[in-house]
Protein backbone atom coordinates (compact mmCIF):
# COMPACT_ATOMS: atom_id res chain seq x y z
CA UNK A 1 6.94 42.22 27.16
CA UNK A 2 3.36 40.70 27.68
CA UNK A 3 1.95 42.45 24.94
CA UNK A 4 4.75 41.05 22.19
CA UNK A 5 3.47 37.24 23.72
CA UNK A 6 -0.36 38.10 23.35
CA UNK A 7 0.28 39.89 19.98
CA UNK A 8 2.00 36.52 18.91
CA UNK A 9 -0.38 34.22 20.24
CA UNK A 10 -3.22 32.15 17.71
CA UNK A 11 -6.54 33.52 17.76
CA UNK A 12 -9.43 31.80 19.18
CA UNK A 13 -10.10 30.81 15.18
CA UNK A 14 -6.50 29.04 15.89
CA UNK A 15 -7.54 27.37 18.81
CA UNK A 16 -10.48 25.94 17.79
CA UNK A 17 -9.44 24.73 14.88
CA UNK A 18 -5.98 22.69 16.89
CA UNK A 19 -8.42 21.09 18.87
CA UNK A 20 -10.69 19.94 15.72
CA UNK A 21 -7.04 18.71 14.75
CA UNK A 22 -6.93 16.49 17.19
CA UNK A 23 -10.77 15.25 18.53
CA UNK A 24 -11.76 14.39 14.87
CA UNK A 25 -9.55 11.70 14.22
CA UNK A 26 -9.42 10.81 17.83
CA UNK A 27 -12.75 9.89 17.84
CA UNK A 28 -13.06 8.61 14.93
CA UNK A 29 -10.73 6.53 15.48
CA UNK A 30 -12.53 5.41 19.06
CA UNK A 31 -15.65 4.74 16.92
CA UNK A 32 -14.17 2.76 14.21
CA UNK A 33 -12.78 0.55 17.57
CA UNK A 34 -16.38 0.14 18.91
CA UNK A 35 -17.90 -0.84 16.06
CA UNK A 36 -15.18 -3.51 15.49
CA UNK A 37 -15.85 -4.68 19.06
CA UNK A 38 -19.66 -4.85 18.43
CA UNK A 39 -19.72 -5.78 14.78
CA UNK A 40 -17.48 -8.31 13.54
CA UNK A 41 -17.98 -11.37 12.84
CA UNK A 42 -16.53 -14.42 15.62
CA UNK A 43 -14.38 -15.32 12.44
CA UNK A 44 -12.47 -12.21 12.14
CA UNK A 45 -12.55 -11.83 16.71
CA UNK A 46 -10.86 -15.02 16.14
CA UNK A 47 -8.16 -14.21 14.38
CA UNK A 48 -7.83 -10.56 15.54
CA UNK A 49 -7.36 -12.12 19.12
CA UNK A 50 -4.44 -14.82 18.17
CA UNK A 51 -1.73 -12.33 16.82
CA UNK A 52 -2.19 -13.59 13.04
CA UNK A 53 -0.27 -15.95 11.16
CA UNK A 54 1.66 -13.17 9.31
């Protein structure tokens, strides 16, 4: 029995590349929300901060 669930289970290939999967976009995603912090201009914090008019 616990040799058909470690036959069937992703290599470490697999593994590696899930968790690529995820942490690439994630932080990408947390850098892209720094550097919108740090770097816009008080014109677009402005509006960013009331909701928009849309």
């Amino acid at each position: 029995m616990w040799q058909m669930i470690v036959e069937r289970m992703p290599s470490l290939l697999g593994w590696f590349c899930t968790l690529l999967a995820f942490l690439v976009p994630y932080v990408t995603y947390k850098i892209n929300q720094h550097l919108h912090r740090t770097a816009d201009p008080p014109w677009k914090r402005e509006e960013n901060s009331s909701g928009g008019s849309s």
